[in-house]
C-alpha atoms as a PDB file:
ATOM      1  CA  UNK A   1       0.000   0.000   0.000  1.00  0.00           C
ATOM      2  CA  UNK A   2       2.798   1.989   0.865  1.00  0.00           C
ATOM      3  CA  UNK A   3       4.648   1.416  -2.235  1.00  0.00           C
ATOM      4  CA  UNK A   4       1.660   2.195  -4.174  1.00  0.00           C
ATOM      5  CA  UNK A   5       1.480   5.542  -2.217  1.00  0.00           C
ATOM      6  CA  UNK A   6       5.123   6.482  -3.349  1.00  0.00           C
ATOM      7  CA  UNK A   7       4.612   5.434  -7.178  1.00  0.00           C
ATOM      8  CA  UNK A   8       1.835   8.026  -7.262  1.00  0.00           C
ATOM      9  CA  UNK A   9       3.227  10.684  -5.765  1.00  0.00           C
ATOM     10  CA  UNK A  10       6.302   9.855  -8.287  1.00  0.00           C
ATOM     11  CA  UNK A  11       4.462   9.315 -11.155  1.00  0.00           C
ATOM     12  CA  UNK A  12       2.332  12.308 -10.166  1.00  0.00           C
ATOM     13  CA  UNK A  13       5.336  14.729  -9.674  1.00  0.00           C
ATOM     14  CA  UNK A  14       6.513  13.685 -13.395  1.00  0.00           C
ATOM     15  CA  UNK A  15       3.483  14.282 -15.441  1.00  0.00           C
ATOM     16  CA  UNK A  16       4.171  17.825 -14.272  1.00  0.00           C
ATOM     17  CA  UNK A  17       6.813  17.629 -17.127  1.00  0.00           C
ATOM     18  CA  UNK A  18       7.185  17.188 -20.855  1.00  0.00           C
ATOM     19  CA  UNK A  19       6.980  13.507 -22.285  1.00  0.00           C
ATOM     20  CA  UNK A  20      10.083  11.096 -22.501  1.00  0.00           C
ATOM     21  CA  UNK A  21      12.477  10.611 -25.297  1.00  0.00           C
ATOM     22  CA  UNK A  22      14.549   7.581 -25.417  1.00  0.00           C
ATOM     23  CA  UNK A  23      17.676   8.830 -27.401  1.00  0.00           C
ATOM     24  CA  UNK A  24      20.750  11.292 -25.912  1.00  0.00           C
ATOM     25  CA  UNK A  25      19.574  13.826 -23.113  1.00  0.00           C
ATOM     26  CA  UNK A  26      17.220  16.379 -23.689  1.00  0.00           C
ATOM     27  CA  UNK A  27      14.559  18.374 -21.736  1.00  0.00           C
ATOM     28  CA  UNK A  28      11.888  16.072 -22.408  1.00  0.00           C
ATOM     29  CA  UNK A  29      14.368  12.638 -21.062  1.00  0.00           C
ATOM     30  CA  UNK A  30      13.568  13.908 -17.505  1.00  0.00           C
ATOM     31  CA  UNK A  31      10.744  12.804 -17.592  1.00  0.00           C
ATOM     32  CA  UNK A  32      10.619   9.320 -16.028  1.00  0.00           C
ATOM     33  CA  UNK A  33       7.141   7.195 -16.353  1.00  0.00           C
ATOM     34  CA  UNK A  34       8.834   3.786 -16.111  1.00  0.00           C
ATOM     35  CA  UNK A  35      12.014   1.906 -14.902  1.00  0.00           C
ATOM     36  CA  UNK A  36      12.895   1.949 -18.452  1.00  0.00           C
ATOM     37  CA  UNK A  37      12.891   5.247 -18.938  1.00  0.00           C
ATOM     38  CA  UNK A  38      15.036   6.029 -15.634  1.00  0.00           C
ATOM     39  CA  UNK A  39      17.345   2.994 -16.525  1.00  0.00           C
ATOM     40  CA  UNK A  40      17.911   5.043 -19.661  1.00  0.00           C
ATOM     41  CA  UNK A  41      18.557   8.466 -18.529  1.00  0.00           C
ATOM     42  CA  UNK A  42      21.002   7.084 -15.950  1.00  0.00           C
ATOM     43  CA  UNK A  43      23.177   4.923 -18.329  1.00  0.00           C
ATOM     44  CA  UNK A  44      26.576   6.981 -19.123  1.00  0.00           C
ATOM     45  CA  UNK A  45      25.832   9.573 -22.175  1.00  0.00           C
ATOM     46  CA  UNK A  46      28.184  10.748 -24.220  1.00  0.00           C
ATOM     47  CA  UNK A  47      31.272  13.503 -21.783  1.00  0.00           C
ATOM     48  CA  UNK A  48      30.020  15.987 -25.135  1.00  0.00           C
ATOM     49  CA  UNK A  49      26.614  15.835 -24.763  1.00  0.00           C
ATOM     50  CA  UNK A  50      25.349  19.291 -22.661  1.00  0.00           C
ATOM     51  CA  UNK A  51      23.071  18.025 -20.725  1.00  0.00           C
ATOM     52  CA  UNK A  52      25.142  14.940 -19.453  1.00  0.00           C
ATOM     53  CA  UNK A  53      25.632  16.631 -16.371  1.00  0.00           C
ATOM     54  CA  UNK A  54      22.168  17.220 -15.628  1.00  0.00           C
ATOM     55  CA  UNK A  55      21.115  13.750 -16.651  1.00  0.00           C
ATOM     56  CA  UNK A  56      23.743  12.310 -14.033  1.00  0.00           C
ATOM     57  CA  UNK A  57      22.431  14.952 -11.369  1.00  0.00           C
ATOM     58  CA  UNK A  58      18.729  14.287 -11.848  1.00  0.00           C
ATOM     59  CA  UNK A  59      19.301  10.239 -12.148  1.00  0.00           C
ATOM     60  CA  UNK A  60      21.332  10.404  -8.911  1.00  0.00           C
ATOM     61  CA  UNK A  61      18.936  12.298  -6.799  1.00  0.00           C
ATOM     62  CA  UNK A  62      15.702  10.399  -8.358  1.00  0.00           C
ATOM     63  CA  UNK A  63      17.887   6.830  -7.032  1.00  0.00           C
ATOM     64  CA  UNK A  64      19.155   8.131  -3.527  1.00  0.00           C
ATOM     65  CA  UNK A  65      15.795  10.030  -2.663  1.00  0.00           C
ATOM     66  CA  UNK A  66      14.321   6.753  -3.882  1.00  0.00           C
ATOM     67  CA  UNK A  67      16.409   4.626  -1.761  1.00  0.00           C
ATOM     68  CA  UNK A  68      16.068   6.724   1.234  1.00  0.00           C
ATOM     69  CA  UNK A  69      12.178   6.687   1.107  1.00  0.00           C
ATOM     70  CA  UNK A  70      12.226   2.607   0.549  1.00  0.00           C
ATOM     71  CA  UNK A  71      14.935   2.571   3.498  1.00  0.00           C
ATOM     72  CA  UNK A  72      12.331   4.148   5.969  1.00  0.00           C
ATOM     73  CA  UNK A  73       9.255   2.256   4.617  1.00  0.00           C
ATOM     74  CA  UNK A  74      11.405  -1.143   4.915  1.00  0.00           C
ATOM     75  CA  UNK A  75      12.182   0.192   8.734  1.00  0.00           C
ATOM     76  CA  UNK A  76       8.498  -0.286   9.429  1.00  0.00           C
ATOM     77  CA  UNK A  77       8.293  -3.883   8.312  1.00  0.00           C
ATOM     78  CA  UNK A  78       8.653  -6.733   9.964  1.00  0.00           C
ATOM     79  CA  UNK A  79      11.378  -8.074   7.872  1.00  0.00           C
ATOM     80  CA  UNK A  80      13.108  -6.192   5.173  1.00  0.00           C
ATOM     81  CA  UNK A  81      12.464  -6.463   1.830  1.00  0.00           C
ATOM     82  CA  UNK A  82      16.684  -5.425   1.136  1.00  0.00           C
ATOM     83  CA  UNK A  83      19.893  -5.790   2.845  1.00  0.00           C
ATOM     84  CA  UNK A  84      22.751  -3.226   1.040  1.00  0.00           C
ATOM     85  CA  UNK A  85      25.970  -4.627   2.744  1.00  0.00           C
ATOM     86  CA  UNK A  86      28.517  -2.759   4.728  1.00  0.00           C
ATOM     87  CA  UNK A  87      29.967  -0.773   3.306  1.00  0.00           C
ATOM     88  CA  UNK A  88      27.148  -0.133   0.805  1.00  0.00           C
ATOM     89  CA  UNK A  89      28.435   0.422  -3.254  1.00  0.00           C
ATOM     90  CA  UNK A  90      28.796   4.432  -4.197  1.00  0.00           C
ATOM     91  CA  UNK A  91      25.781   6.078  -5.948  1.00  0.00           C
ATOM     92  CA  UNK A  92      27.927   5.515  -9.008  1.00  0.00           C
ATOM     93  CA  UNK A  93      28.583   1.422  -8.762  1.00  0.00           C
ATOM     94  CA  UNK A  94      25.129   1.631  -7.514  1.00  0.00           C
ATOM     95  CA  UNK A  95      23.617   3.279 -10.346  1.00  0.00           C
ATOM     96  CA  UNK A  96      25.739   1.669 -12.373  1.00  0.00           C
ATOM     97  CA  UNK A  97      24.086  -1.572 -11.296  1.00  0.00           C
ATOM     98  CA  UNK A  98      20.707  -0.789 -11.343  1.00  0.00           C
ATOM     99  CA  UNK A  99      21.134   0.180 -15.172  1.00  0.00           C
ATOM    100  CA  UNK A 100      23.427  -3.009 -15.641  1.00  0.00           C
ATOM    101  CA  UNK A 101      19.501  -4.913 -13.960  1.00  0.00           C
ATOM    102  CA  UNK A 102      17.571  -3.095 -16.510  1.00  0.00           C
ATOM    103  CA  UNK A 103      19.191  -3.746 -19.279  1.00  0.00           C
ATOM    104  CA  UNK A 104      19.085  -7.791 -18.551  1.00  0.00           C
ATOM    105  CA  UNK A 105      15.496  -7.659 -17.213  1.00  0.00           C
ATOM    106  CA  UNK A 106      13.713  -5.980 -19.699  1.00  0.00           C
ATOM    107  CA  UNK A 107      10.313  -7.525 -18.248  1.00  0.00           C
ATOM    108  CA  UNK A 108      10.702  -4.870 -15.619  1.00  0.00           C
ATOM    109  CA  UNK A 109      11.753  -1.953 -17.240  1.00  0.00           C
ATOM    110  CA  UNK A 110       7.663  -1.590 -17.771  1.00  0.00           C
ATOM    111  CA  UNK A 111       7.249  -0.636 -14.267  1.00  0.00           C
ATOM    112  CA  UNK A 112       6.944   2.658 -12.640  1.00  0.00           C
ATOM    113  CA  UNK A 113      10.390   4.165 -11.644  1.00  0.00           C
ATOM    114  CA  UNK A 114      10.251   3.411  -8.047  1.00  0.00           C
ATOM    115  CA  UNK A 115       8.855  -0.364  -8.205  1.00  0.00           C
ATOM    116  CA  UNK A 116      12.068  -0.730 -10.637  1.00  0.00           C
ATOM    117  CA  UNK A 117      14.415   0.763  -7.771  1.00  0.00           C
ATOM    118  CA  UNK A 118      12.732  -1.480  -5.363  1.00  0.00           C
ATOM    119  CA  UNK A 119      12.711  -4.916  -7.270  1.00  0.00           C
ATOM    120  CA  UNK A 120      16.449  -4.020  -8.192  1.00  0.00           C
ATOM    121  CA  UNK A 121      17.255  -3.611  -4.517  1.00  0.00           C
ATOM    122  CA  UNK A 122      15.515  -7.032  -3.678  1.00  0.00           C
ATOM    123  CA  UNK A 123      17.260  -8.484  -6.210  1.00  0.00           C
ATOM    124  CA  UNK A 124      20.486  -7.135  -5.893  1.00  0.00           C
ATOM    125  CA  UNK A 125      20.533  -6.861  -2.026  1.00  0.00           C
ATOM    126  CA  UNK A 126      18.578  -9.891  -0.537  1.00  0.00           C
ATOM    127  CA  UNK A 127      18.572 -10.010   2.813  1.00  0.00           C
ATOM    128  CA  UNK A 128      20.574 -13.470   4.417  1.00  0.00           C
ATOM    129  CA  UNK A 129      17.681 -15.738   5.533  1.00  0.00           C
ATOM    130  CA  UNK A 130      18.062 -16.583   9.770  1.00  0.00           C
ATOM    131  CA  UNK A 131      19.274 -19.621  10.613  1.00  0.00           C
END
């Protein structure tokens, strides 16, 4: 329910911009409807490009605010849903990963933005089951 809640105010907060274009950076590639799309605007763009800077910015904060809202959601349950190790990857290997998950699970690139973030940290980060 939770998750749901966070999709929608994502999702929400992005229709507030121009439609997405899948090719190098422009205005309209911040614009992030699915996991896809984010997996996309985060993979490395050409040093030439002039809004490669902006593109690295805006995929960095959308992950880490991302992960920070899924780390205090998974402190209210039970058991978590992820277990990043200590110490955890930079935003960069991290990022780098999570694009690196899309690309070889294009079945979830579908998803909304934050679901994507959240299967990849599941996936990537399971937490050791209790003896």
């Amino acid at each position: 329910m939770m998750q749901r809640r966070i999709s929608a105010i994502v999702v929400l907060s992005a229709l507030a911009l121009p439609a997405s274009a899948r090719s190098a950076p422009s205005e309209q590639t911040f614009v992030v409807r699915t996991t896809g799309d984010l997996a996309d605007l985060c993979a490395d763009t050409s040093a030439s490009d002039p809004l490669m800077t902006a593109a690295q910015n805006f995929c960095q904060g959308f992950v880490v605010g991302t992960y920070q809202v899924l780390l205090q959601v998974d402190a209210g349950r039970a058991k978590p849903a992820f277990c990043v190790p200590t110490p955890p990857p930079t935003r960069t290997e991290a990022v780098a990963a999570f694009v690196q998950w899309a690309k070889a699970n294009p079945s979830e690139t579908a998803r909304p933005p934050v679901d994507g973030v959240f299967e990849f940290l599941t996936q990537r980060f399971p937490c050791p089951a209790k003896p």
